[in-house]
N, C-alpha and C. Protein backbone atom coordinates (compact mmCIF):
# COMPACT_ATOMS: atom_id res chain seq x y z
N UNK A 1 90.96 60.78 131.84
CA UNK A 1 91.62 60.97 130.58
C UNK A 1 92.62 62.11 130.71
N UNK A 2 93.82 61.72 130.26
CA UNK A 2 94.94 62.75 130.38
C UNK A 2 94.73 64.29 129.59
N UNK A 3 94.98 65.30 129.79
CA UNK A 3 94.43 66.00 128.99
C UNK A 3 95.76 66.78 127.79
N UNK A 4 95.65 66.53 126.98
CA UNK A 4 96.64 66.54 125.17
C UNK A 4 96.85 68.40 125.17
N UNK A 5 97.99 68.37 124.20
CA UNK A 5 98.76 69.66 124.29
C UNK A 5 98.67 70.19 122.86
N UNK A 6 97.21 69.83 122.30
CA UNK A 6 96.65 70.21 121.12
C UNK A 6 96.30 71.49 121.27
N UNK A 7 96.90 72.34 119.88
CA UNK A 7 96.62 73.73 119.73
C UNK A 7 95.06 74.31 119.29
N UNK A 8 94.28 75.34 119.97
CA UNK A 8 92.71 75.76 119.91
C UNK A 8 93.02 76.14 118.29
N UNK A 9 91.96 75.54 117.74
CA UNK A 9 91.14 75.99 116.48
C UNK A 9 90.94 76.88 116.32
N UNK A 10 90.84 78.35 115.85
CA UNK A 10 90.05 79.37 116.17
C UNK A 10 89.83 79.70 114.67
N UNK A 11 88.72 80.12 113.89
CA UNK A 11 88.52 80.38 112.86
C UNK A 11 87.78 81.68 112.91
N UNK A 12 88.34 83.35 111.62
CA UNK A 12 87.61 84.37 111.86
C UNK A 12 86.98 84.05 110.47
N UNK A 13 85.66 84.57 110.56
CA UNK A 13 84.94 84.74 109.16
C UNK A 13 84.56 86.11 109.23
N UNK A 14 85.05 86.92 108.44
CA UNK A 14 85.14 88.39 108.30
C UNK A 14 85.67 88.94 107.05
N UNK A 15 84.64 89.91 106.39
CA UNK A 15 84.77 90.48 104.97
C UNK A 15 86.43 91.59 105.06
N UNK A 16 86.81 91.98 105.95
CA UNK A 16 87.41 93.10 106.43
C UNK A 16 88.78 92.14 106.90
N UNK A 17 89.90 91.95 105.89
CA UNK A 17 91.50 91.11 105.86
C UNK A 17 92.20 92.15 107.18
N UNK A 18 91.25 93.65 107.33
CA UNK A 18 92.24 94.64 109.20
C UNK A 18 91.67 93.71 109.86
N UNK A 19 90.10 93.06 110.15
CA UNK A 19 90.12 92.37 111.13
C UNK A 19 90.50 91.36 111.56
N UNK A 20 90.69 90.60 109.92
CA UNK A 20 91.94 88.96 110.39
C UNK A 20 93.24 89.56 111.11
N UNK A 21 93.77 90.47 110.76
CA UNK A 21 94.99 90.64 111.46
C UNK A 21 95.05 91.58 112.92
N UNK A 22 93.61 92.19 113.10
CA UNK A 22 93.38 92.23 114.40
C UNK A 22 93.84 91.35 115.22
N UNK A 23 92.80 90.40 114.84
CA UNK A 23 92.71 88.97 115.51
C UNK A 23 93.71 88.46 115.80
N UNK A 24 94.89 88.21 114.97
CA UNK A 24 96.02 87.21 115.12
C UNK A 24 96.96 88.40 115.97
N UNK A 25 97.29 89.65 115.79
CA UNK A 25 97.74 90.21 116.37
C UNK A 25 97.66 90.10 117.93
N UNK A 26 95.90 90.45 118.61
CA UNK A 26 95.85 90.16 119.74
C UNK A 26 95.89 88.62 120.14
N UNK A 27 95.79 87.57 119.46
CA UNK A 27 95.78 86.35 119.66
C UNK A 27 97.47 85.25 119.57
N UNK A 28 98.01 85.99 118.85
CA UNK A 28 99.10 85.58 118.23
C UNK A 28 100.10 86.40 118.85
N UNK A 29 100.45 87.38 119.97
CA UNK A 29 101.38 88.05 120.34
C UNK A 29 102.78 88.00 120.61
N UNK A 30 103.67 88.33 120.18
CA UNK A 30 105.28 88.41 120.21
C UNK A 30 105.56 88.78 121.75
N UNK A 31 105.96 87.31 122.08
CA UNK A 31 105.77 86.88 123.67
C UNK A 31 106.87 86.93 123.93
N UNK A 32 108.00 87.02 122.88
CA UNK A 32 109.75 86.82 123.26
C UNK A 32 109.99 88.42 123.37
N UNK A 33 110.91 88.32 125.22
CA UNK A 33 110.93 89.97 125.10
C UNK A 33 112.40 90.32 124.28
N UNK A 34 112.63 91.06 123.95
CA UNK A 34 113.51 92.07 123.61
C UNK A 34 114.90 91.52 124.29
N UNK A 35 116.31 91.82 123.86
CA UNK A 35 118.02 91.32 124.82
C UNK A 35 117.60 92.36 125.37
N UNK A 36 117.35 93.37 125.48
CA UNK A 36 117.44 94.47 126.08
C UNK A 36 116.88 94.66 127.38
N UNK A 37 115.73 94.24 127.13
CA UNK A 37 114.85 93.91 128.29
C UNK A 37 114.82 92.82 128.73
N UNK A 38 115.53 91.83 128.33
CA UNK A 38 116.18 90.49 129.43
C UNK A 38 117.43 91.37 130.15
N UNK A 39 118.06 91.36 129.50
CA UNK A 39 119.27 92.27 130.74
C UNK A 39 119.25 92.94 131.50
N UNK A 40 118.15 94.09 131.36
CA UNK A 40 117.79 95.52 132.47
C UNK A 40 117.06 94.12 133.30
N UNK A 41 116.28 93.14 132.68
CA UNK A 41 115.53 92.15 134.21
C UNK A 41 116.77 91.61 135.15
N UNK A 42 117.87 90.95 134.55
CA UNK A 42 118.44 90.66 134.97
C UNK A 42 119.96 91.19 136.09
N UNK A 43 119.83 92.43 135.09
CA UNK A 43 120.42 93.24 136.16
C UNK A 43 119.34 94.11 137.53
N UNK A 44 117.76 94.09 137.09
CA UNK A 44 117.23 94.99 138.41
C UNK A 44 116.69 93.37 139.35
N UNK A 45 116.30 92.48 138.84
CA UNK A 45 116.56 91.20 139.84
C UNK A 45 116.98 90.22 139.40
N UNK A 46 117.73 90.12 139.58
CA UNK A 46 119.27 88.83 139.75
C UNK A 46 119.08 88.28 139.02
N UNK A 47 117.85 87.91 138.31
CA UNK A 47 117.71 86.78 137.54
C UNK A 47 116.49 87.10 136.28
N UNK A 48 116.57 86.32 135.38
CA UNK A 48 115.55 86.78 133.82
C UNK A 48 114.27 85.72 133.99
N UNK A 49 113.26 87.09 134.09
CA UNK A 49 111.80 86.32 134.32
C UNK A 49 112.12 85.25 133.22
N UNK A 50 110.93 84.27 133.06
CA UNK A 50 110.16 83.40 132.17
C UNK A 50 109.63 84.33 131.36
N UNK A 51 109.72 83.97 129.83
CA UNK A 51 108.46 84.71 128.98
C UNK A 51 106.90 84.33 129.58
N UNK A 52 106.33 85.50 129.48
CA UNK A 52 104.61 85.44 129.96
C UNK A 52 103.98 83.97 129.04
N UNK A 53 103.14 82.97 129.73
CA UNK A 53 102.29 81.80 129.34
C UNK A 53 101.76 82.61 128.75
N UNK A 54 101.60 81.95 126.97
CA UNK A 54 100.59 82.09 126.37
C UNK A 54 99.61 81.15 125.79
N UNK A 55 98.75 80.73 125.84
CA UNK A 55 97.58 80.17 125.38
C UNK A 55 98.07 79.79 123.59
N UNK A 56 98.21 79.12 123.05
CA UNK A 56 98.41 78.59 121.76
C UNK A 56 97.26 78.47 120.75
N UNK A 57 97.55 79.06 119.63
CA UNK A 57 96.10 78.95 119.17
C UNK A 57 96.25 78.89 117.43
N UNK A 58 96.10 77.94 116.36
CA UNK A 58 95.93 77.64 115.06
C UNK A 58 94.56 79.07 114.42
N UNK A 59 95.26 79.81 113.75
CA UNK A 59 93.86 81.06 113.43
C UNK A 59 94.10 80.38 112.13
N UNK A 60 92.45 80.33 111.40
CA UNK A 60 91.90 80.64 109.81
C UNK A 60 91.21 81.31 109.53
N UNK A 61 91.42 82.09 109.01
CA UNK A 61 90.60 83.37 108.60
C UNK A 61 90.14 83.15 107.25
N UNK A 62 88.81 83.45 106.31
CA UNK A 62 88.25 83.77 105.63
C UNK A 62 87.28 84.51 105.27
N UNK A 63 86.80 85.34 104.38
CA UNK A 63 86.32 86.52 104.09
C UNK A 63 84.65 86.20 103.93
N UNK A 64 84.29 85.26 103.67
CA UNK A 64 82.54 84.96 103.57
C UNK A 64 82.30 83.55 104.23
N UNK A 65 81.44 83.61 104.71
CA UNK A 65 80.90 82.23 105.41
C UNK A 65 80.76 81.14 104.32
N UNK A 66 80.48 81.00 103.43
CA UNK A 66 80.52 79.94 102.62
C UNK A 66 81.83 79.58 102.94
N UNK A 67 82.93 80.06 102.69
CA UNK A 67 84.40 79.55 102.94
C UNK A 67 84.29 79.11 104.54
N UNK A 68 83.92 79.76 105.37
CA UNK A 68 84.15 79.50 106.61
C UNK A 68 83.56 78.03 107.07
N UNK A 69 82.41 77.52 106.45
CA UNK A 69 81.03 76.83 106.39
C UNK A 69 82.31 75.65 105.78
N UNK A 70 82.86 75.83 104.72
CA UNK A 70 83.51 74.47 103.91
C UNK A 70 85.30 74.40 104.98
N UNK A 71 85.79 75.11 105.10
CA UNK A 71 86.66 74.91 106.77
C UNK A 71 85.93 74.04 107.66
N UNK A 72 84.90 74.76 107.98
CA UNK A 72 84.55 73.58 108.96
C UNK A 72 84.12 72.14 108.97
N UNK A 73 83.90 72.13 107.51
CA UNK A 73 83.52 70.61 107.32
C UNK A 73 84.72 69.81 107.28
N UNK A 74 86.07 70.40 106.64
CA UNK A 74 87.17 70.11 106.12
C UNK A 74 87.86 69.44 107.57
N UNK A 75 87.69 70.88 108.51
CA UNK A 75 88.04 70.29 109.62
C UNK A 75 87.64 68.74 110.47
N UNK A 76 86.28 68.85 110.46
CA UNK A 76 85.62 67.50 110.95
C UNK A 76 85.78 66.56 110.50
N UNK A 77 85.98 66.20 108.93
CA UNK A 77 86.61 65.26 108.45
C UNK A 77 88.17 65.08 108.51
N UNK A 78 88.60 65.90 109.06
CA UNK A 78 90.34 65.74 109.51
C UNK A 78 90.36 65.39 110.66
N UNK A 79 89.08 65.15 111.44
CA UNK A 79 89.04 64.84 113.38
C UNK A 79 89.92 66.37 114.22
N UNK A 80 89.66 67.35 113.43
CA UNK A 80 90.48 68.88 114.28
C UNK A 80 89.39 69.52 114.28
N UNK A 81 88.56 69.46 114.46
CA UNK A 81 87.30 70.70 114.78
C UNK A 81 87.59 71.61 115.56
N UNK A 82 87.13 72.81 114.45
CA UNK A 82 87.53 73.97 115.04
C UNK A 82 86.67 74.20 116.77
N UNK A 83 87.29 75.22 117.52
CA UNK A 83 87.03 75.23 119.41
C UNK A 83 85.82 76.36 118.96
N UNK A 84 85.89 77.23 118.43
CA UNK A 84 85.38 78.66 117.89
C UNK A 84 85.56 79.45 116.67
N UNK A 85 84.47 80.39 116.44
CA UNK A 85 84.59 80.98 115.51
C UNK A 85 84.06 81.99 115.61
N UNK A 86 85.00 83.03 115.50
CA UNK A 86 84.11 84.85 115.25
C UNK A 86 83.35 85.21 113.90
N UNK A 87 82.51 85.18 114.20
CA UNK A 87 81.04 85.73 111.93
C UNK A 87 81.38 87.10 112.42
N UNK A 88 81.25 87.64 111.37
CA UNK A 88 80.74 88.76 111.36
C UNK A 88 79.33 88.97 110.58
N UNK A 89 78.37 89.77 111.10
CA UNK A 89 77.32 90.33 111.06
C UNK A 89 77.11 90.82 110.04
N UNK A 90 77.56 91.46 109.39
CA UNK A 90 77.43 92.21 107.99
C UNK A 90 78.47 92.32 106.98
N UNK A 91 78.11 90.79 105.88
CA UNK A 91 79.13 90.09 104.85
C UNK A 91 78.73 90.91 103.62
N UNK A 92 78.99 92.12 103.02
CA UNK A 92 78.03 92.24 102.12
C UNK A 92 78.46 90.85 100.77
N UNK A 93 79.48 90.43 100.86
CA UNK A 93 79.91 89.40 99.99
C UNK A 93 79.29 87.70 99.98
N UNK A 94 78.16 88.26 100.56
CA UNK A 94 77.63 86.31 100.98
C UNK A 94 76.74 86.35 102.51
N UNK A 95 76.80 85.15 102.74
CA UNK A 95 75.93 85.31 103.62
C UNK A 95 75.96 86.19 104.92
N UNK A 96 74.76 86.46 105.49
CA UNK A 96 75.31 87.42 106.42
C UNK A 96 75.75 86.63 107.82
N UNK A 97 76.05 87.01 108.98
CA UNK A 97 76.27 86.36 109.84
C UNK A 97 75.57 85.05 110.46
N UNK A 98 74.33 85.66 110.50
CA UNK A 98 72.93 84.69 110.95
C UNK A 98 73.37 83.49 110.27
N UNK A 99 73.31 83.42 108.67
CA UNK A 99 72.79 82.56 107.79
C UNK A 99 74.16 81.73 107.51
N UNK A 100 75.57 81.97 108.02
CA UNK A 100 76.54 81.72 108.47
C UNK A 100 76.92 80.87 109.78
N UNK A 101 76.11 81.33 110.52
CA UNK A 101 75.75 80.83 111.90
C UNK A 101 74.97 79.54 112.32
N UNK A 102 73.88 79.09 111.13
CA UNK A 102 72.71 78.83 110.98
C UNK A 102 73.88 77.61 110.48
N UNK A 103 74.06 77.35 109.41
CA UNK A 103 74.97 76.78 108.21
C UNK A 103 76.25 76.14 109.09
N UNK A 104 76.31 76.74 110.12
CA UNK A 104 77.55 76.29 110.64
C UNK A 104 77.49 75.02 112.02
N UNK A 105 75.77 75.52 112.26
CA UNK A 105 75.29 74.30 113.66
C UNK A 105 74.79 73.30 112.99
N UNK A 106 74.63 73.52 111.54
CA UNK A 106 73.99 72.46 110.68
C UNK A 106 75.21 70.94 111.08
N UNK A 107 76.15 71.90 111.14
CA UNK A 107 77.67 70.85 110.54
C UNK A 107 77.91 70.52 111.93
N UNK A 108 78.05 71.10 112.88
CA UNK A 108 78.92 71.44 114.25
C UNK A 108 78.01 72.15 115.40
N UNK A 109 77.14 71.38 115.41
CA UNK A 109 75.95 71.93 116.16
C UNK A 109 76.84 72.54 117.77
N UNK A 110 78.06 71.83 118.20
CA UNK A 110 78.60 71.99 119.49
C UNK A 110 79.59 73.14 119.09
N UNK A 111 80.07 74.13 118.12
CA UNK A 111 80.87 75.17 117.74
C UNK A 111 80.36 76.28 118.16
N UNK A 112 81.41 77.08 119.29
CA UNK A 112 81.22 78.34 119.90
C UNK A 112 81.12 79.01 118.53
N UNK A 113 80.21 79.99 118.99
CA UNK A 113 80.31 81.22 117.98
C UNK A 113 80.06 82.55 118.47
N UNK A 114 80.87 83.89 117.88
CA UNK A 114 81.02 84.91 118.59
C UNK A 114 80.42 85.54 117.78
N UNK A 115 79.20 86.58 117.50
CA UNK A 115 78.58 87.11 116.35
C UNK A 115 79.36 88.57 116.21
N UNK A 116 80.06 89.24 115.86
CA UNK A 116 81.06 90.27 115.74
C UNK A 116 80.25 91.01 114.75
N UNK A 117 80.09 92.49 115.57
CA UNK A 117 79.08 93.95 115.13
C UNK A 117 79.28 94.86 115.64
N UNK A 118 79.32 95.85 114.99
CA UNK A 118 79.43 97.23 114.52
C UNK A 118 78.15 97.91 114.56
N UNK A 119 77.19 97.36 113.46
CA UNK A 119 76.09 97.27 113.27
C UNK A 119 75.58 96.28 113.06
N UNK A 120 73.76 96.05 113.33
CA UNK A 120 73.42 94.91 112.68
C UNK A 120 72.15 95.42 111.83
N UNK A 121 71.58 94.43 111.14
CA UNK A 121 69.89 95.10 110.54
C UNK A 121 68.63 94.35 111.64
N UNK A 122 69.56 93.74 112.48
CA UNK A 122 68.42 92.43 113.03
C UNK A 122 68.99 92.96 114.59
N UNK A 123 67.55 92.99 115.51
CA UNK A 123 67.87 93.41 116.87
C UNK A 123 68.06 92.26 117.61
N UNK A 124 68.65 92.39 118.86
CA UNK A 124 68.79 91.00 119.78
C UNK A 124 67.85 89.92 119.58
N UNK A 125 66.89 90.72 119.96
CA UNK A 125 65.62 89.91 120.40
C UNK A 125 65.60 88.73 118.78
N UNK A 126 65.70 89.44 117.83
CA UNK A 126 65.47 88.80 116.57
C UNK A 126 66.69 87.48 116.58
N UNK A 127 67.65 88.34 116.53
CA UNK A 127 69.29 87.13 116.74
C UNK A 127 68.46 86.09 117.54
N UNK A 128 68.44 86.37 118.94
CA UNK A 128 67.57 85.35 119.75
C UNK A 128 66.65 84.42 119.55
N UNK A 129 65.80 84.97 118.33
CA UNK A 129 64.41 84.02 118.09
C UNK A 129 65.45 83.09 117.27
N UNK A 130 66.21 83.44 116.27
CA UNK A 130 66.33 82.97 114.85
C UNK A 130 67.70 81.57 115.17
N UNK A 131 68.77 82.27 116.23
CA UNK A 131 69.72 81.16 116.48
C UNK A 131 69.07 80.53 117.52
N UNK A 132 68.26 80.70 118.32
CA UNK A 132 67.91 80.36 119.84
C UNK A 132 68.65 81.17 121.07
N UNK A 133 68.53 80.66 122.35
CA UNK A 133 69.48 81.05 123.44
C UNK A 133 69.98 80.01 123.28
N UNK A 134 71.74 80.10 123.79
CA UNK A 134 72.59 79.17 124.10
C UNK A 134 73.70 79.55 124.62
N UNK A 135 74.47 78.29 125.09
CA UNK A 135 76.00 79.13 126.14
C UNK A 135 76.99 78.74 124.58
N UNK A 136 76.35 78.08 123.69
CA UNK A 136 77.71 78.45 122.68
C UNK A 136 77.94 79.58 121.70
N UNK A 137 76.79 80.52 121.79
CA UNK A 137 76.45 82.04 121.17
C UNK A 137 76.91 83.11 121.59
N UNK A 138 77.61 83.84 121.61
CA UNK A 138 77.51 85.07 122.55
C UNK A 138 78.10 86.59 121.42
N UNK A 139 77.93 87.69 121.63
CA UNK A 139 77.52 88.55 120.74
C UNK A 139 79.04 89.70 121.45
N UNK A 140 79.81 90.32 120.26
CA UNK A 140 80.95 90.62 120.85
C UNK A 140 80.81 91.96 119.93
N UNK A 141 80.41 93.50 120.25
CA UNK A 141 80.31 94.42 119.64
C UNK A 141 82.01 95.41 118.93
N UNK A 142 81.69 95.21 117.86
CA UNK A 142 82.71 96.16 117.25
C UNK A 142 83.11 97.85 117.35
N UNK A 143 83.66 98.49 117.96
CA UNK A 143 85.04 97.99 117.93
C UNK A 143 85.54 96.84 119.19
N UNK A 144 85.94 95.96 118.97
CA UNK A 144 86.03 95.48 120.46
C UNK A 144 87.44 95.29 121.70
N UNK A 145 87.18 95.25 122.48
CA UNK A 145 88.56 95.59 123.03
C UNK A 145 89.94 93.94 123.18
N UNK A 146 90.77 94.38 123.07
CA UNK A 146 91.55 92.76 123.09
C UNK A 146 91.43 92.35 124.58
N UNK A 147 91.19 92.62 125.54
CA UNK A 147 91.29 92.11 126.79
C UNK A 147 89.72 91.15 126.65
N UNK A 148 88.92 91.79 125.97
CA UNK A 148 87.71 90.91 125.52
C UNK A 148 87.77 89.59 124.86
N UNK A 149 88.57 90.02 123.97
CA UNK A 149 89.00 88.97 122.99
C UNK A 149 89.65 87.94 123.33
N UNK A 150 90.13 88.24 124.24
CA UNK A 150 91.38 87.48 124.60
C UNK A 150 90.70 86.24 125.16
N UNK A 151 89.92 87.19 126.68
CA UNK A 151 89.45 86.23 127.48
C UNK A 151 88.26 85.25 126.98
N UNK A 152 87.87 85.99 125.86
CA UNK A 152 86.31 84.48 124.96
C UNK A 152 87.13 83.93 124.54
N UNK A 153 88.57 84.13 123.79
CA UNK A 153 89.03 83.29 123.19
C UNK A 153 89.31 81.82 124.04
N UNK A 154 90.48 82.35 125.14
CA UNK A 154 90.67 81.57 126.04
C UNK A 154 89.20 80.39 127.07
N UNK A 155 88.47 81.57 127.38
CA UNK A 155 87.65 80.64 127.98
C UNK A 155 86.94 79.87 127.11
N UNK A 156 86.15 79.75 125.70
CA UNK A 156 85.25 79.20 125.08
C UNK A 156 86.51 78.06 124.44
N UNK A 157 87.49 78.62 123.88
CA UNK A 157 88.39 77.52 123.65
C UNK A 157 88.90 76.30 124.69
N UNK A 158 88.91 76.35 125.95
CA UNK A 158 89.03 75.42 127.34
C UNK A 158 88.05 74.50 127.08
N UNK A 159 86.94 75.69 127.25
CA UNK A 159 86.03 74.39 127.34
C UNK A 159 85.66 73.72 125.92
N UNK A 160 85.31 73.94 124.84
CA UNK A 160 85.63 72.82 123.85
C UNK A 160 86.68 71.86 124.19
N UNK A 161 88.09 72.35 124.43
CA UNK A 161 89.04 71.20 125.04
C UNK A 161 88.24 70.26 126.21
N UNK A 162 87.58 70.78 126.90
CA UNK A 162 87.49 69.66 127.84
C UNK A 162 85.87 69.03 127.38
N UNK A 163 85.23 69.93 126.42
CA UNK A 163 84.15 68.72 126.18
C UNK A 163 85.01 67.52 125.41
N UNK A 164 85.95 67.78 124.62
CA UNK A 164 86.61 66.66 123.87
C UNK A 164 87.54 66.00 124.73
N UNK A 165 87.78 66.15 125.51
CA UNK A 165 88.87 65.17 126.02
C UNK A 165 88.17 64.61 127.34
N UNK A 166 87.16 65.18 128.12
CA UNK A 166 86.32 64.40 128.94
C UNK A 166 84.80 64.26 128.33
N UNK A 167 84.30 64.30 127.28
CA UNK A 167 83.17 63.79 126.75
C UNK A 167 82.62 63.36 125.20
N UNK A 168 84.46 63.72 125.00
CA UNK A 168 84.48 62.79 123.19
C UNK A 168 83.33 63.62 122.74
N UNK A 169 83.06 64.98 122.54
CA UNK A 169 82.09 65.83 122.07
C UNK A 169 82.98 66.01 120.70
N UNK A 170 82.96 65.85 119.48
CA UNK A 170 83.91 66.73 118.50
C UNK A 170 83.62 67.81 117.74
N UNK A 171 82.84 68.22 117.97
CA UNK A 171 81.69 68.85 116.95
C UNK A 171 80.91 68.60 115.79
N UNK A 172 81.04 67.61 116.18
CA UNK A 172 79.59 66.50 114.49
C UNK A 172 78.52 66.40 115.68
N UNK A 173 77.25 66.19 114.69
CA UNK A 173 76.19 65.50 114.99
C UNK A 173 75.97 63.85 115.41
């Protein structure tokens, strides 16, 4: 199967509108350089690099998992299921991450999820009992760095692409 030039899903669910624009900031980066700095390239070697490959990526951001929870259904019934999604851990506006998390494998049992903390009230071990172990879970502490970000984004987003395009996985049940 050929593999399609469809843009990654990425959805943040986060009470905190600095961290949606974290997100898109490091995700979304102003990849076109500067005339200025095409010319000094072109005058120190002969010729003007390529802008740096960037990874393409559709962000939705919403502030409580209930919203995030009805995105994702929205999505599945549009056949675009989201690749990933960053919760955050402590919503005081709704559910907390877990119960966000929980709500969200209900729908999309195959949806990466990144649990995003600062703090939590619940220790690993607990996260562990309550979501299970799995390779679509993984726990990304706040503050976090964009070279982090970058690379879960990129890698967890691939592979959703290739469960869907070599195993028709979409994220439904």
């Amino acid at each position: 199967m050929a593999p399609t030039t469809q843009r990654s899903r990425i959805l943040i669910i986060d009470d905190n509108p600095a961290i949606h624009d974290d997100f898109r900031k490091i995700l979304i980066p102003d990849a076109a350089p500067s005339p200025a700095l095409r010319e000094a390239a072109a005058a120190l070697f002969e010729r003007v690099p390529p802008p740096p490959m960037q990874p393409a990526y559709d962000i939705d951001c919403v502030l409580r998992g209930q919203d995030g929870v009805e995105l994702v259904r929205q999505a599945l019934d549009e056949g675009r299921p989201y690749a990933l999604a960053y919760v955050d851990m402590r919503m005081p506006n709704g559910w907390n991450g877990l119960e966000t998390t929980r709500r969200l494998w209900q729908m999309a049992p195959t949806l990466r999820v990144v649990l995003c903390t600062a703090y939590s009230d619940f220790s690993w071990h607990e996260i562990r009992e309550e979501l299970r172990h799995s390779d679509r879970f993984l726990i990304l502490k706040k503050p976090f760095d964009n070279i982090e970000v970058e690379q879960l984004t990129l890698s967890l987003s691939v592979q959703a692409r290739m469960e869907v395009e070599y195993f028709g996985l979409q994220g439904a049940p």
